[in-house]
C-alpha atoms as a PDB file:
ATOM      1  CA  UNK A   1       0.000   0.000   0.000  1.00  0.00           C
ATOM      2  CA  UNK A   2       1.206   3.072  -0.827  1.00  0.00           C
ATOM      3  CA  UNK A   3       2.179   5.633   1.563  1.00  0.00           C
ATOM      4  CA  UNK A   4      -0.334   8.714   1.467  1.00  0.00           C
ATOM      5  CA  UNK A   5       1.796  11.983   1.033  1.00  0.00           C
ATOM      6  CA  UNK A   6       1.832  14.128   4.721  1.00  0.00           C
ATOM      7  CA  UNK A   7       0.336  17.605   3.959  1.00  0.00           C
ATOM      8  CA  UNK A   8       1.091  20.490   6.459  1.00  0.00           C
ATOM      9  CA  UNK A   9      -0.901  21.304   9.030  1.00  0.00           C
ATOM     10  CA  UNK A  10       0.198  25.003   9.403  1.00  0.00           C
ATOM     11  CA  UNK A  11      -2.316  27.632   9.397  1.00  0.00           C
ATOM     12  CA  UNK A  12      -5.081  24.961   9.877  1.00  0.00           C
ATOM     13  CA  UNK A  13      -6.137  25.226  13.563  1.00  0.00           C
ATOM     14  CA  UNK A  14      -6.460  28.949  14.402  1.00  0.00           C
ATOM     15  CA  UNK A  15      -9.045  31.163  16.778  1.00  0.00           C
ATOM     16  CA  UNK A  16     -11.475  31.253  14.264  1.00  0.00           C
ATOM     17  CA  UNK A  17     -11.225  27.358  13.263  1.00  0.00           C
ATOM     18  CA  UNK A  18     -14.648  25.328  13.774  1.00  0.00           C
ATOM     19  CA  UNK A  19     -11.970  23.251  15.972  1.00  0.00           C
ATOM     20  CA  UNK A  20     -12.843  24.896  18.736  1.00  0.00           C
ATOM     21  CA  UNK A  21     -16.572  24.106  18.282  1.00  0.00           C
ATOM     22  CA  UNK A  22     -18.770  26.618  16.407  1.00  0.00           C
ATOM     23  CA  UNK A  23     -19.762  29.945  18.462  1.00  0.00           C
ATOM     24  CA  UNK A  24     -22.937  28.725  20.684  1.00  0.00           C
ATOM     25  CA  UNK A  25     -20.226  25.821  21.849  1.00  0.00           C
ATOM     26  CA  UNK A  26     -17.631  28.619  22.754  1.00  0.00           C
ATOM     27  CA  UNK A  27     -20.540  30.369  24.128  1.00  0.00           C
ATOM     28  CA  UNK A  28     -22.096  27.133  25.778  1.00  0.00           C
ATOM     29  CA  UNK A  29     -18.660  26.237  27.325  1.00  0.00           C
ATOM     30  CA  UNK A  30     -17.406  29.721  28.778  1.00  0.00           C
ATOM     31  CA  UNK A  31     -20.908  29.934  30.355  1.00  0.00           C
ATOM     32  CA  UNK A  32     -20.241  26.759  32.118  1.00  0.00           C
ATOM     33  CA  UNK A  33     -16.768  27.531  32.941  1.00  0.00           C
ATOM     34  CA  UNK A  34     -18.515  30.592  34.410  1.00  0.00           C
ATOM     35  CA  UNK A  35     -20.850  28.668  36.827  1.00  0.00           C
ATOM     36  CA  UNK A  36     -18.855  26.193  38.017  1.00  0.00           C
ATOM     37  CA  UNK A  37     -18.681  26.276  41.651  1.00  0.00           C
ATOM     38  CA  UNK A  38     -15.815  24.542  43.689  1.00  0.00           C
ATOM     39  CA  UNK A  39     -16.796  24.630  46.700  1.00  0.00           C
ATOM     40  CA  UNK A  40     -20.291  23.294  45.650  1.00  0.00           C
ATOM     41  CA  UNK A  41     -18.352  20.477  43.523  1.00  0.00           C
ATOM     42  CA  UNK A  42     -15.944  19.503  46.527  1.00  0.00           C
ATOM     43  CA  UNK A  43     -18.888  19.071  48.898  1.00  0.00           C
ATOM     44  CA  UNK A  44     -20.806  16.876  46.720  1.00  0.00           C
ATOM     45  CA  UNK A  45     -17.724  14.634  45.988  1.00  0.00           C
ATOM     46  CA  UNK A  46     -17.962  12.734  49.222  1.00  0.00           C
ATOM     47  CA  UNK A  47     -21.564  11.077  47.670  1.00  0.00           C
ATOM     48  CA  UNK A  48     -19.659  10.445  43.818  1.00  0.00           C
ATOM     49  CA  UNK A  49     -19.462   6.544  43.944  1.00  0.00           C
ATOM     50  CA  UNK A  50     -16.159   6.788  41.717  1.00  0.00           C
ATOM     51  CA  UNK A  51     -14.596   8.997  44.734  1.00  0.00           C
ATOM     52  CA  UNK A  52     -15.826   6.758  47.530  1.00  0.00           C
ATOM     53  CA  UNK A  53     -14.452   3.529  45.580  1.00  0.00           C
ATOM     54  CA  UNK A  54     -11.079   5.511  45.090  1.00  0.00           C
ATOM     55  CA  UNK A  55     -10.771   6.487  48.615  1.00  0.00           C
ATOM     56  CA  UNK A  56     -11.211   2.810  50.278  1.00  0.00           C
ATOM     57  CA  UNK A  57      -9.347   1.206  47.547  1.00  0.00           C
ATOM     58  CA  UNK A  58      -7.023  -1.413  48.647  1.00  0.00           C
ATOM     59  CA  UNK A  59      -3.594  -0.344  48.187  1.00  0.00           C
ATOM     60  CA  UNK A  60      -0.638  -2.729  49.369  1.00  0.00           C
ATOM     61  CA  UNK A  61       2.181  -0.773  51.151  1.00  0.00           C
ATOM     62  CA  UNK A  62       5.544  -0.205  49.635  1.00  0.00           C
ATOM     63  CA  UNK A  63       8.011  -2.569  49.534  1.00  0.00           C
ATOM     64  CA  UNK A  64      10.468  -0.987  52.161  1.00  0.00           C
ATOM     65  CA  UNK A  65      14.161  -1.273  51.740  1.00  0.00           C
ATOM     66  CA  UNK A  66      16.668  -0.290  54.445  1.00  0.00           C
ATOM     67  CA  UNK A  67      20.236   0.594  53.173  1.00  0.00           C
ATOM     68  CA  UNK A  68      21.441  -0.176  56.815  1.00  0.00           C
ATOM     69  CA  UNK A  69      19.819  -3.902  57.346  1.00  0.00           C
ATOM     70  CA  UNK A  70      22.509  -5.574  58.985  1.00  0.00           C
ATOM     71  CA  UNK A  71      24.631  -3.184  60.391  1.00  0.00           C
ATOM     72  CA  UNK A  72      24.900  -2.865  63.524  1.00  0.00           C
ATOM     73  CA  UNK A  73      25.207   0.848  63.950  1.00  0.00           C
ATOM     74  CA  UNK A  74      22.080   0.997  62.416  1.00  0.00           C
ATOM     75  CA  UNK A  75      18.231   0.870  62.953  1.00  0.00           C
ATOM     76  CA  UNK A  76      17.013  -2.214  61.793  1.00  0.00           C
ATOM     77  CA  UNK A  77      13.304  -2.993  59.817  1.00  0.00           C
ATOM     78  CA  UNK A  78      10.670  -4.053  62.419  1.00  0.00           C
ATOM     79  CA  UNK A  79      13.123  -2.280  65.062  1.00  0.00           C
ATOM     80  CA  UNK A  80      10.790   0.555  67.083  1.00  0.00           C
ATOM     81  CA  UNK A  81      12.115   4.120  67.830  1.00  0.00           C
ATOM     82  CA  UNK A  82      12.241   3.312  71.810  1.00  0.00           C
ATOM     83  CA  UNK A  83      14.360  -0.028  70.835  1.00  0.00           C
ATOM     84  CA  UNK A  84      16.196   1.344  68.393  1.00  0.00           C
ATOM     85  CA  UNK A  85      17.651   4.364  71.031  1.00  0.00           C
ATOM     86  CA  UNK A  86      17.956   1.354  73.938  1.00  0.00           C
ATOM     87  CA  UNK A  87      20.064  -0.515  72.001  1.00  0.00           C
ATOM     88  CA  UNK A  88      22.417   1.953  71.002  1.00  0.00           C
ATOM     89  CA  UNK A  89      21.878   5.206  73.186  1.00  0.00           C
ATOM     90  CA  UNK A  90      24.276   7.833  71.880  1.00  0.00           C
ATOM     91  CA  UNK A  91      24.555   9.706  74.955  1.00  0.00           C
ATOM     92  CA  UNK A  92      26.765   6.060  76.919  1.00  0.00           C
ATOM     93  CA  UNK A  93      27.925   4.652  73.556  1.00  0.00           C
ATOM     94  CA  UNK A  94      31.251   4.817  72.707  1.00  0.00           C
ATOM     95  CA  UNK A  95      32.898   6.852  69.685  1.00  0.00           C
ATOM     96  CA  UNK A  96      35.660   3.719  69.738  1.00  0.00           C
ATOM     97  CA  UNK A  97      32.355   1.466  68.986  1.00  0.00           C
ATOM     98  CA  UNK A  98      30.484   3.493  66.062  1.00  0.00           C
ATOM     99  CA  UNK A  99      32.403   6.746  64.334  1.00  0.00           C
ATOM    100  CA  UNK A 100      28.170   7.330  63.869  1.00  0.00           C
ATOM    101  CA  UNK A 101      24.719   5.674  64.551  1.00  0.00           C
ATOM    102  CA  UNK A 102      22.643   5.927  61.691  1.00  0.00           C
ATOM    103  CA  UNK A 103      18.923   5.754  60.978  1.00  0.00           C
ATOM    104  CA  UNK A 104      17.588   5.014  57.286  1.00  0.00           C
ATOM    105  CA  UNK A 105      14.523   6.122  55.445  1.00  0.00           C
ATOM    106  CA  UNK A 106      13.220   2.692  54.238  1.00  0.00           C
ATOM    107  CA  UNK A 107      10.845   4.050  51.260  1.00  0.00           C
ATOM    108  CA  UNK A 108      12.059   3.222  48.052  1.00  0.00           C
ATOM    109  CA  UNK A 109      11.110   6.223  46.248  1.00  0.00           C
ATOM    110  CA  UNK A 110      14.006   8.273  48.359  1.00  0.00           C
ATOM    111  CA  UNK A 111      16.751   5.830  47.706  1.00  0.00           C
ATOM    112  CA  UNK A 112      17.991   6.412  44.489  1.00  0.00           C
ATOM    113  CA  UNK A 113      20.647   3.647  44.008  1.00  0.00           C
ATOM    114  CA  UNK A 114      21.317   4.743  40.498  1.00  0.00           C
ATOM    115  CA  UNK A 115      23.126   7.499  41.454  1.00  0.00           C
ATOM    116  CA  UNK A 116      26.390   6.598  43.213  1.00  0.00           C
ATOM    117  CA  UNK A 117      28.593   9.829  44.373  1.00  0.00           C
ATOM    118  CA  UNK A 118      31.669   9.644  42.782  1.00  0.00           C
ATOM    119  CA  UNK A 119      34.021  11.402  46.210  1.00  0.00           C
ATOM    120  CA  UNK A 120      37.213  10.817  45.256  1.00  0.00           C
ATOM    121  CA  UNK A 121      36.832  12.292  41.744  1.00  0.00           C
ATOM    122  CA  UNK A 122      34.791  15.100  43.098  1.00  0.00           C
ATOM    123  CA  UNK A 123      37.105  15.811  46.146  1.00  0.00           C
ATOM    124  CA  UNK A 124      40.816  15.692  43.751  1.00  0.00           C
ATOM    125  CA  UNK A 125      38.847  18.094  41.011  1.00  0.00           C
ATOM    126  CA  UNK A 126      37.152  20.279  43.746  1.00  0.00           C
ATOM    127  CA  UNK A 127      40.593  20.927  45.456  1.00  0.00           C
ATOM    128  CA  UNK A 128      42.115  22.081  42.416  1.00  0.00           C
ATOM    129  CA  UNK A 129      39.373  24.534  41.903  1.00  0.00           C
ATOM    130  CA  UNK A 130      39.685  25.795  45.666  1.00  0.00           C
ATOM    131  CA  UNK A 131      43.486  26.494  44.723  1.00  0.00           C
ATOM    132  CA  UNK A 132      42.995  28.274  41.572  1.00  0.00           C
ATOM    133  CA  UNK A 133      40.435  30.140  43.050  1.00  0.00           C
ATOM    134  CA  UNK A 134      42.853  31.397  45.890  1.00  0.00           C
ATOM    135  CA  UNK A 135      45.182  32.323  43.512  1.00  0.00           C
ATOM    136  CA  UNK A 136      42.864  34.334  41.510  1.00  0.00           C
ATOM    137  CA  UNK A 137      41.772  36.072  44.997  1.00  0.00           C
ATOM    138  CA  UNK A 138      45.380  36.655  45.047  1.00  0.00           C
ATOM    139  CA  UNK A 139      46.095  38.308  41.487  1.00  0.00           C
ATOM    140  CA  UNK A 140      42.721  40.789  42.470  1.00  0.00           C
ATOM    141  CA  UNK A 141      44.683  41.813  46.052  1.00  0.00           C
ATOM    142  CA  UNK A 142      47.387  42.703  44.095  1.00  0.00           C
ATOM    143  CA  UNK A 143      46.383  44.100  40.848  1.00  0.00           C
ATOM    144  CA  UNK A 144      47.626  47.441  39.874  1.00  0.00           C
ATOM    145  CA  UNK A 145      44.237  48.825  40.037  1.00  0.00           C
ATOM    146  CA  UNK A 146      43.508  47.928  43.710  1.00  0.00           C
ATOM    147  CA  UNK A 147      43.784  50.837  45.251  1.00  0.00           C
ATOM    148  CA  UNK A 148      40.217  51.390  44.514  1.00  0.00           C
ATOM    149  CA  UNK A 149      39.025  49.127  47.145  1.00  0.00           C
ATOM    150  CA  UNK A 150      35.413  49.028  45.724  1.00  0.00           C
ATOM    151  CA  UNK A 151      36.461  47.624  42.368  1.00  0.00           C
ATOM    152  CA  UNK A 152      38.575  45.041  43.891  1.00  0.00           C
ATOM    153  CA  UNK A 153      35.506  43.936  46.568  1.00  0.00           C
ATOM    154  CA  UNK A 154      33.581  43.388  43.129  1.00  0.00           C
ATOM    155  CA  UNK A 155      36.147  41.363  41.723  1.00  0.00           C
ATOM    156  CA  UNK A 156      36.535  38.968  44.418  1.00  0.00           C
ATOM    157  CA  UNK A 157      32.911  39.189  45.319  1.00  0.00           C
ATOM    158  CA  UNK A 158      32.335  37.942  41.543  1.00  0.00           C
ATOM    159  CA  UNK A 159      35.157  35.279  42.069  1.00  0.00           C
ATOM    160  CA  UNK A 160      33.390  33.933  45.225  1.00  0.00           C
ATOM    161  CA  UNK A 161      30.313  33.558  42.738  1.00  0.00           C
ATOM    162  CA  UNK A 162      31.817  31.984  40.254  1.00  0.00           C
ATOM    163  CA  UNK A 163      33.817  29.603  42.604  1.00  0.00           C
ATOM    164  CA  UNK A 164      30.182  28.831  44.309  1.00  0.00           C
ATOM    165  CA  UNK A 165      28.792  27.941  41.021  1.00  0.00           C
ATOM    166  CA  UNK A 166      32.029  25.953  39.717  1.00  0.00           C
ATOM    167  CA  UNK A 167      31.813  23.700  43.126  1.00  0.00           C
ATOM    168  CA  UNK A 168      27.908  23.022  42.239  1.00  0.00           C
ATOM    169  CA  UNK A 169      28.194  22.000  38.760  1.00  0.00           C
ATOM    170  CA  UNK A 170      31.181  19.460  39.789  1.00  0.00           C
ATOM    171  CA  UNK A 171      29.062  18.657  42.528  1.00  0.00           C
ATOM    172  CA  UNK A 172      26.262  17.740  40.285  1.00  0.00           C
ATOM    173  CA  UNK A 173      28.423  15.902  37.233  1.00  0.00           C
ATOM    174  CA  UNK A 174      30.080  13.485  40.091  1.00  0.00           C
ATOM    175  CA  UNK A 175      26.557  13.214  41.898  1.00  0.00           C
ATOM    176  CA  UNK A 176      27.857  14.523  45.010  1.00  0.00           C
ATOM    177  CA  UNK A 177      24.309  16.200  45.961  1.00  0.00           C
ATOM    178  CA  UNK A 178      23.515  15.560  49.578  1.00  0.00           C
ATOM    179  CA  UNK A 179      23.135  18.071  52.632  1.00  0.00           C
ATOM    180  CA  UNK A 180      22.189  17.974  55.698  1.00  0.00           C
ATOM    181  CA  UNK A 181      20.645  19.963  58.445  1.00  0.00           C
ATOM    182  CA  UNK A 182      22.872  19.810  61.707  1.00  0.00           C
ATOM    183  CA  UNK A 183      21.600  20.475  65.247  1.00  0.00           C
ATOM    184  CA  UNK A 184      23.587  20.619  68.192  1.00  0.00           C
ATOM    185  CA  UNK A 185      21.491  19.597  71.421  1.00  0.00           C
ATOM    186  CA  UNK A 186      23.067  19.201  74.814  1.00  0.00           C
ATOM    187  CA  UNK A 187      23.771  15.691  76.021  1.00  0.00           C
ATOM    188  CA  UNK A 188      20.617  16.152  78.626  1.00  0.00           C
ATOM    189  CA  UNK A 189      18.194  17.018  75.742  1.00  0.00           C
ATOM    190  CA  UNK A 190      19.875  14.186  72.802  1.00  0.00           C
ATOM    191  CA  UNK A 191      17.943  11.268  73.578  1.00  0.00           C
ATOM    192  CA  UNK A 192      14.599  13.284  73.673  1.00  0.00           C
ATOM    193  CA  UNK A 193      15.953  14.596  70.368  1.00  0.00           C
ATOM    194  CA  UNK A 194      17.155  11.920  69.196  1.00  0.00           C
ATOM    195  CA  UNK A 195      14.073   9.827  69.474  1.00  0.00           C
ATOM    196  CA  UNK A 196      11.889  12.372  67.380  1.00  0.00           C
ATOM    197  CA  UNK A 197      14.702  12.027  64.390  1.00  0.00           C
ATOM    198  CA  UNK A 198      14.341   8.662  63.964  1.00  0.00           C
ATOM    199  CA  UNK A 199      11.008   8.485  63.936  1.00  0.00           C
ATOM    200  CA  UNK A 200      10.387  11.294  61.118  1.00  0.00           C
ATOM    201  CA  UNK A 201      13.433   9.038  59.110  1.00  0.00           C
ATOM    202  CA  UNK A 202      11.495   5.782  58.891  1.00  0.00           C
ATOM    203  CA  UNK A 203       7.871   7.218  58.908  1.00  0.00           C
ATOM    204  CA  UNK A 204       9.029   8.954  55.510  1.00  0.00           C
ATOM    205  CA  UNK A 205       8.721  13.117  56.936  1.00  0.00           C
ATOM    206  CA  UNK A 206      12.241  13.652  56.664  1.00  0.00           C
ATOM    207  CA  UNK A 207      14.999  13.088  54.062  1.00  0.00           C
ATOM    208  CA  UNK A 208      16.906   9.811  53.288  1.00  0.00           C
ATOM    209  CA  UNK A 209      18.885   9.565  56.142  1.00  0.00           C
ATOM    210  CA  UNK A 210      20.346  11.059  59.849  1.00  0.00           C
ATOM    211  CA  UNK A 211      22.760  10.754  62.202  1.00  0.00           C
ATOM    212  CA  UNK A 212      24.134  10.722  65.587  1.00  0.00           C
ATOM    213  CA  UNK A 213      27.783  11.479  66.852  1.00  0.00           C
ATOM    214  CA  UNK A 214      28.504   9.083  69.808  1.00  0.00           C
ATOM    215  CA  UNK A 215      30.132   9.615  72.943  1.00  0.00           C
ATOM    216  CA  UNK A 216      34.192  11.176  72.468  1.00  0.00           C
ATOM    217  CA  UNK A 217      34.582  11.779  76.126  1.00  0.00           C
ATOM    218  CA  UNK A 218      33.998  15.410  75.619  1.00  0.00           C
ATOM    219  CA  UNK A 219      31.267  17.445  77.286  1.00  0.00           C
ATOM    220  CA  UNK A 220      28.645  20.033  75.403  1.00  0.00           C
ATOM    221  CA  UNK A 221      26.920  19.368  72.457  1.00  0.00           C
ATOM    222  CA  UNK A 222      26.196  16.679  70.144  1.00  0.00           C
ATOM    223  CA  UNK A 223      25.901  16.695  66.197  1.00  0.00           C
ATOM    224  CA  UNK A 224      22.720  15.420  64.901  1.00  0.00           C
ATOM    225  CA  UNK A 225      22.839  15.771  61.071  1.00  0.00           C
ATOM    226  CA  UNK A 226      19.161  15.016  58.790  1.00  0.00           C
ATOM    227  CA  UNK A 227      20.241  14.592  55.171  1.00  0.00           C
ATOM    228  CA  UNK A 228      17.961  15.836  52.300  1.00  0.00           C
ATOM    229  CA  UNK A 229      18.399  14.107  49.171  1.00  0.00           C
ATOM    230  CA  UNK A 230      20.318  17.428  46.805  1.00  0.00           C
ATOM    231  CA  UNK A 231      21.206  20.272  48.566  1.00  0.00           C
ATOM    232  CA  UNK A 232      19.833  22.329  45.040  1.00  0.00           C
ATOM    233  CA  UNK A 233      16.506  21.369  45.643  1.00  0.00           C
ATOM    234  CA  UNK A 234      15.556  24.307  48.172  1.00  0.00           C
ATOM    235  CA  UNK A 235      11.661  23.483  48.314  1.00  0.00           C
ATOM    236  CA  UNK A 236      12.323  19.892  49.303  1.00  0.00           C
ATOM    237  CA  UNK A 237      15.193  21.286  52.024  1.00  0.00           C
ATOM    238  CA  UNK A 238      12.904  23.823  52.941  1.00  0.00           C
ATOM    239  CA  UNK A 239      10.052  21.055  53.280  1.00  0.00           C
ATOM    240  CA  UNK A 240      12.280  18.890  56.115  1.00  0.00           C
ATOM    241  CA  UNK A 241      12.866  22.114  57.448  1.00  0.00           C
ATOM    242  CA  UNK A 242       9.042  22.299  57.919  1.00  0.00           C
ATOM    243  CA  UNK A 243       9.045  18.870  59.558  1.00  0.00           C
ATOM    244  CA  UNK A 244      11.861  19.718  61.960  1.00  0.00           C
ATOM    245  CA  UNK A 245       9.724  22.237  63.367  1.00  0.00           C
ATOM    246  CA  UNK A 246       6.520  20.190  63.160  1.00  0.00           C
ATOM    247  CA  UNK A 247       8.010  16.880  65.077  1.00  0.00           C
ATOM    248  CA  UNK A 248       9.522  19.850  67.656  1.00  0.00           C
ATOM    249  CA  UNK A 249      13.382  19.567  67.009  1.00  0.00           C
ATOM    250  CA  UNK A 250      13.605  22.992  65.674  1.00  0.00           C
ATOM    251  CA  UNK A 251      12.158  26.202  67.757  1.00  0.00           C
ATOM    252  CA  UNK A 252      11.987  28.955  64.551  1.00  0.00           C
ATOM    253  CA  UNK A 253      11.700  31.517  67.587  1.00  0.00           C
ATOM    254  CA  UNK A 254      15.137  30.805  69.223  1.00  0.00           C
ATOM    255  CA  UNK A 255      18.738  30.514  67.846  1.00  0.00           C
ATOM    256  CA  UNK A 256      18.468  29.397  63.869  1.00  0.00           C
ATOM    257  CA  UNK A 257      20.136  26.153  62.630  1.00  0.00           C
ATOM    258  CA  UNK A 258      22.170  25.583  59.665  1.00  0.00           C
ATOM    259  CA  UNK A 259      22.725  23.541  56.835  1.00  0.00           C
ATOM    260  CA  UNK A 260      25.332  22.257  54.534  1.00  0.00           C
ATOM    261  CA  UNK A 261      25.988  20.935  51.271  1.00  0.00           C
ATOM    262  CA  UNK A 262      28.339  17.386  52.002  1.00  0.00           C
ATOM    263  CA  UNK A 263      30.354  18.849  48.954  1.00  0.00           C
ATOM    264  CA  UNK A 264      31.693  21.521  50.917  1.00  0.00           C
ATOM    265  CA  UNK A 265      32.567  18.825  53.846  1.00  0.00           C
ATOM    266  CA  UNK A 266      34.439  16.865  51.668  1.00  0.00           C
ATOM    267  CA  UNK A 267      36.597  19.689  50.612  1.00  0.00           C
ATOM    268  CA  UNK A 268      36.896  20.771  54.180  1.00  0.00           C
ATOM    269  CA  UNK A 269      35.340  24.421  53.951  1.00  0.00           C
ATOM    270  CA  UNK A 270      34.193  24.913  57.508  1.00  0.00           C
ATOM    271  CA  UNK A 271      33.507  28.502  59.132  1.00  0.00           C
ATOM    272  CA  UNK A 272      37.366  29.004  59.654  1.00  0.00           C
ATOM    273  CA  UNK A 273      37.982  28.332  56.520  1.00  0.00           C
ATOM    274  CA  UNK A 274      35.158  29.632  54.146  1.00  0.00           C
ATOM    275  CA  UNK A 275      36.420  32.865  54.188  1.00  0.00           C
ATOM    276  CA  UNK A 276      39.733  32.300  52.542  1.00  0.00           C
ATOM    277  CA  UNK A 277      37.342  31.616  49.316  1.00  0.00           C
ATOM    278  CA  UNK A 278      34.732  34.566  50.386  1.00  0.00           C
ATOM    279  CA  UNK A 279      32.460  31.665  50.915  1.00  0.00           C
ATOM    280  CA  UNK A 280      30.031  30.842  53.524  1.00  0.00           C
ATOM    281  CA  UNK A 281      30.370  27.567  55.426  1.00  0.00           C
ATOM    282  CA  UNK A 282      26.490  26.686  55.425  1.00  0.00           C
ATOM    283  CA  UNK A 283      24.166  26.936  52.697  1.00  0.00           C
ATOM    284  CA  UNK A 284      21.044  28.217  54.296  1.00  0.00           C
ATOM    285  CA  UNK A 285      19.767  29.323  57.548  1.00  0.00           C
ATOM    286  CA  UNK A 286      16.823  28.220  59.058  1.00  0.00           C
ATOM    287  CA  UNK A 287      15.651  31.762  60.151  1.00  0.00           C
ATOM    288  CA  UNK A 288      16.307  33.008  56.306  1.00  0.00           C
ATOM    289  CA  UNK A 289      14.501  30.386  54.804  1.00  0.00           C
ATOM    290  CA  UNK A 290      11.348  30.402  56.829  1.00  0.00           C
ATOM    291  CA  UNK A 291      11.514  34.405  56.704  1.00  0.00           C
ATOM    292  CA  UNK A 292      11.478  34.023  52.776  1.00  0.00           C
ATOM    293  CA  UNK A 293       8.677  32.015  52.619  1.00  0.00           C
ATOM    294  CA  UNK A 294       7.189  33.858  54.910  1.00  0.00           C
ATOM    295  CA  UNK A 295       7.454  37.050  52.774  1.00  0.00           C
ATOM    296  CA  UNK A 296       6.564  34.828  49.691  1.00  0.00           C
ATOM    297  CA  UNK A 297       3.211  34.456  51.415  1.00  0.00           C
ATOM    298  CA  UNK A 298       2.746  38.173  52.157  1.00  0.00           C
ATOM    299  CA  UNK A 299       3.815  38.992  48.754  1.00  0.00           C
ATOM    300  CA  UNK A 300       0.378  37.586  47.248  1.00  0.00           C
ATOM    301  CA  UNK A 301      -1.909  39.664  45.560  1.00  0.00           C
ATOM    302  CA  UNK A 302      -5.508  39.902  47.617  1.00  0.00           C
ATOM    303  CA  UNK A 303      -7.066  38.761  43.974  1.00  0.00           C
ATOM    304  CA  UNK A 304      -4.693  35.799  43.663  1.00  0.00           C
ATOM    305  CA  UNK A 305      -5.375  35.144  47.717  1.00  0.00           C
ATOM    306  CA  UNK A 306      -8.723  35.350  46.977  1.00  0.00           C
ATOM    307  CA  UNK A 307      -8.476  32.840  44.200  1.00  0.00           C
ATOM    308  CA  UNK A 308      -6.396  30.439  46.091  1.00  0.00           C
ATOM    309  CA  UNK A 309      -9.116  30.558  49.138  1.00  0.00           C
ATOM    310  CA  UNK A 310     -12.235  29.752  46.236  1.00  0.00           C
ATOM    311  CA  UNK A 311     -10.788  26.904  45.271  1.00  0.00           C
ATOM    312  CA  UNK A 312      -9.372  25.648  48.782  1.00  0.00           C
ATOM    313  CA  UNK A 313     -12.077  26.644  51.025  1.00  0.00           C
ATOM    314  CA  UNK A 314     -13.732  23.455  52.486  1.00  0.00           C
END
């Protein structure tokens, strides 16, 4: 059979095409767009038969898969929170037992095994960029021009960009993507603490992972760290953020918390350090990020409020 010859649609399908139905259906259709009522169509969903099936459908649970089964400095599937923290309390166990205890989310949909970080290539390339970098910062101190201080802060203000945006491409190519929100409670508040971490990690509220740093003989603090899965995805890092403060780990009202990309811990760029590079040691700040979405909010219209409350009202 021969193949019929393709003509062009171009030019075919345009406002006043019968494609859109003839002018009483445009009129016919706006009019109902018109009168549709949401809150009227919401209310009378609970009686739809299609929508009562869907809602008591009989869905098996996930599959769960814990990257730490078998491992003993790890929670274990069918282990609770309370046994979990018995067997290995972090305030009495040793650092010469477990450099960390670590809790796993078991849902498969946040363990993406077909990304492995490549470290060692990301940590060789990343130090070469921290050096040339340095130099650079070097050159601009010591350019002709720089006694006019304000065109040398742009230059290594730019630098300090560009560096920022060098170490998260690499970061990305060599899949080195995860961060982690750290906390710091005292030794007579870390079990309590603690406790509510694990839980949000295997009830699937939090990220992929967390932490614990065991005893090292040394009073104050403890590190608790709660991984997200890529420290570029701000919503979902501002989401756990969320959680932290729902499950009560995180007062917004008192001192912030921090968090930081695990690319800039490999390369060692802590708070003593950052500066060398005009970098900061965290990425964000839980006070900044909660106070941004909290002017997000305030920045909508009342017209697009209004909107958002017609079709959400209850």
């Amino acid at each position: 059979m021969e193949q019929e010859e393709m003509v062009s649609g171009d030019g075919w399908i345009s406002d006043d095409s019968s494609f859109y139905g003839d002018e009483h259906e445009q009129d016919r259709l706006e009019i109902r767009c018109e009168e549709f009522l949401p809150v009227k169509s919401w209310s009378t969903r609970k009686t739809d038969l299609n929508a009562v099936v869907f809602e008591h459908r009989d869905i098996p649970p996930p599959p769960l898969s814990n990257p730490g089964e078998g491992q003993s400095g790890c929670w274990q599937l069918g282990e609770t929170v309370e046994g979990f923290a018995k067997r290995i309390p972090p305030v009495s166990t040793s650092a010469y037992d477990y450099e960390w205890i670590w809790v796993h989310n078991p849902y498969p949909q946040v363990q993406d095994k077909s990304k492995v970080p490549d470290i060692n290539n990301f940590t060789i390339r990343g130090r070469e960029l921290l050096a040339r970098s340095l130099q650079t910062r070097k050159d601009i101190e010591s350019d002709v021009q720089k006694k006019n201080k304000s065109l040398v802060t742009r230059r290594l203000n730019e630098e300090s960009r560009l560096l920022q945006q060098r170490i998260t491409d690499l970061a990305t190519e060599t899949n080195v993507v995860l961060g982690k929100w750290m906390l710091f409670p005292s030794v007579e508040d870390l079990t309590r603490i603690w406790r509510l971490v694990i839980d949000g990690v295997i009830s699937n509220r939090l990220g992929p992972s967390a932490k614990v740093a065991p005893d090292e003989g040394k009073p104050g603090e403890r590190l608790i760290c709660i991984y997200t899965k890529d420290f570029k995805d701000k919503n979902d890092v501002l989401r756990v953020l969320r959680e932290l403060v729902s499950i009560g780990v995180v007062n917004p009202k008192l001192k912030p918390i921090y968090y930081k990309a695990d690319a800039y811990t490999y390369l060692n760029i802590y708070k003593a350090s950052a500066g060398d590079y005009g970098l900061q040691a965290s990425t964000y700040s839980s006070q900044k990020l909660l106070a941004d979405e909290k002017l997000q909010h305030a920045a909508l219209t009342p017209r697009t409020q209004s909107s958002l409350n017609r079709f959400t009202r209850s």
